[in-house]
Protein backbone atom coordinates (compact mmCIF):
# COMPACT_ATOMS: atom_id res chain seq x y z
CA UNK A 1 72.39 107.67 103.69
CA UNK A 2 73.41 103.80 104.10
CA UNK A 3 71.68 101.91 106.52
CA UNK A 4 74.42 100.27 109.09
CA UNK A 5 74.72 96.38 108.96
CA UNK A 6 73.06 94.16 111.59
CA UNK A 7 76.65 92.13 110.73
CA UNK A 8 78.28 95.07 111.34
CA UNK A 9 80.90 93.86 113.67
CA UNK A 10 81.49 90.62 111.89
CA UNK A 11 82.25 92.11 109.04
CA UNK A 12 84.71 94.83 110.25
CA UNK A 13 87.18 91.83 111.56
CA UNK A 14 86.76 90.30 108.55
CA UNK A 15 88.13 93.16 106.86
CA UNK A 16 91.31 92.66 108.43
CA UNK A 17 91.70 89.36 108.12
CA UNK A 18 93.74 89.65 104.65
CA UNK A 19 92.01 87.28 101.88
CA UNK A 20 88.45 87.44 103.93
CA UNK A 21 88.07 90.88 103.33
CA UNK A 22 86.97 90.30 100.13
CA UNK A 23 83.51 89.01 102.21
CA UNK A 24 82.43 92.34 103.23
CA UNK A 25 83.16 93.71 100.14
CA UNK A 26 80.78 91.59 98.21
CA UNK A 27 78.36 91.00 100.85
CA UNK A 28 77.34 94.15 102.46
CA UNK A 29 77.11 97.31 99.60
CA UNK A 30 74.68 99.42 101.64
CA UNK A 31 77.29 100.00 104.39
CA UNK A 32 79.42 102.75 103.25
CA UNK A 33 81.38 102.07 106.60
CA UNK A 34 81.62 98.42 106.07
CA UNK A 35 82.68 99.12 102.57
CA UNK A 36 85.49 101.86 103.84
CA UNK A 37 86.76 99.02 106.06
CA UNK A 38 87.25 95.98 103.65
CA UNK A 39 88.62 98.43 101.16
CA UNK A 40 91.28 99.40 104.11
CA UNK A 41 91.90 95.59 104.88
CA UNK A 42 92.66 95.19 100.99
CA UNK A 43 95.27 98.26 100.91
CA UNK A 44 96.68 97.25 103.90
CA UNK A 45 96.72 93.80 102.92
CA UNK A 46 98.66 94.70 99.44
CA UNK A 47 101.20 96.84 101.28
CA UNK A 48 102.31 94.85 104.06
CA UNK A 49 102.89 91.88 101.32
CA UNK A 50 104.85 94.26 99.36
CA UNK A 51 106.80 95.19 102.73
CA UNK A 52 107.83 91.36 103.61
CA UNK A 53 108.27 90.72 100.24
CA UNK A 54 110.62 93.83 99.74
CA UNK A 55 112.38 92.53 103.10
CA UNK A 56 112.21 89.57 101.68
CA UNK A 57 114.67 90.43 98.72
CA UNK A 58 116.59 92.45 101.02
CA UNK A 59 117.78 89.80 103.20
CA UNK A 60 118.42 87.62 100.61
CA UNK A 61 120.60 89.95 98.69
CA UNK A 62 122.29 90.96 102.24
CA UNK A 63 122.93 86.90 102.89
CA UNK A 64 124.62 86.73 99.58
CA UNK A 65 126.71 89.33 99.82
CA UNK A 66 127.64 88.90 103.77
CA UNK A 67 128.11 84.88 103.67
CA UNK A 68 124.94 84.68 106.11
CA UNK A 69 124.23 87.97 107.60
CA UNK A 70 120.84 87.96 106.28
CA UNK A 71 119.82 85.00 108.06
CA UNK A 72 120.02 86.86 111.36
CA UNK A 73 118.33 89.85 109.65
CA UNK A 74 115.54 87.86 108.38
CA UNK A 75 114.85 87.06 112.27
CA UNK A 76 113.41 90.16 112.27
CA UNK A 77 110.76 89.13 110.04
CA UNK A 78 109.09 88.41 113.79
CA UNK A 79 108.70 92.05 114.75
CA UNK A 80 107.72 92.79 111.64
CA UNK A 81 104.59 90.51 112.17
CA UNK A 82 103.85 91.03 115.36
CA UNK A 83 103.71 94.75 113.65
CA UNK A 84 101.12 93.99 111.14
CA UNK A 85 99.31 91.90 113.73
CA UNK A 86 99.11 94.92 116.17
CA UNK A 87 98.01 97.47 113.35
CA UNK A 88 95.14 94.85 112.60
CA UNK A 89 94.29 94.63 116.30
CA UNK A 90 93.89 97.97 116.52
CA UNK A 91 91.96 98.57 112.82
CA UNK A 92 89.50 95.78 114.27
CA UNK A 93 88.99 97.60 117.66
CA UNK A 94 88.85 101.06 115.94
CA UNK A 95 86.59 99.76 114.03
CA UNK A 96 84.04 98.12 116.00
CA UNK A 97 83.73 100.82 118.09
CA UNK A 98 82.89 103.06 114.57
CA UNK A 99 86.11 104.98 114.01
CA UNK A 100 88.88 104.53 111.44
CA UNK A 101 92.09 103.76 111.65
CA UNK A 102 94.05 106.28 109.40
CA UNK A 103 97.32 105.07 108.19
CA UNK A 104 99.16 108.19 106.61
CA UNK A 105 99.88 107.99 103.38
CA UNK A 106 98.21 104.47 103.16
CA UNK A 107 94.54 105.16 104.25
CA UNK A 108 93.83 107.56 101.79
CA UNK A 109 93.82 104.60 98.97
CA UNK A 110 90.85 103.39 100.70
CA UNK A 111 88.73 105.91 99.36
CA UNK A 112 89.83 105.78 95.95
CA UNK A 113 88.40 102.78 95.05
């Protein structure tokens, strides 16, 4: 059994804070929960960059072949953030509080590495 961090908390937000999440990664390997966590803020981290940059293309190729249409899509690029920033809100307070934030079909990448 892992001993728990006495950085436990500080290291759960920075789990979710994209790049940083490489911190608790490297820093604390005796806290399998800790661990679980920065490994979720890396998977999450890959697939929401995948997402905006998938949205990304999208709008551009809509813009192209509207004459500008994708300019007003792309203004939903805000939702979409305030999106990621509200699942990482709720990873961080999940988290803290020692439960997980499962993400179906996203979570489960976690574990594998």
């Amino acid at each position: 059994m892992t001993t728990p961090s006495p950085n436990r908390s500080v290291m759960i937000v920075l789990a979710y804070l994209w790049p940083l999440a490489i911190v608790p990664l490297l820093v604390e390997k005796n806290d399998a929960d800790v661990q679980w966590h920065a490994k979720h803020g890396i998977v999450l981290m890959v697939v929401e960059l995948m997402a905006l940059g998938a949205f990304g293309v999208l709008t551009s190729i809509i813009s192209l072949a509207t004459f500008g249409l994708g300019c007003v899509l792309s203004m939903l690029a805000v939702f979409i953030w305030i999106a990621i920033l509200a699942v990482h809100v709720a990873a961080i307070v999940l988290g803290v509080g020692g439960k997980r934030l499962l993400i179906p079909g996203i979570s489960e990448y976690a574990s594998r590495f």
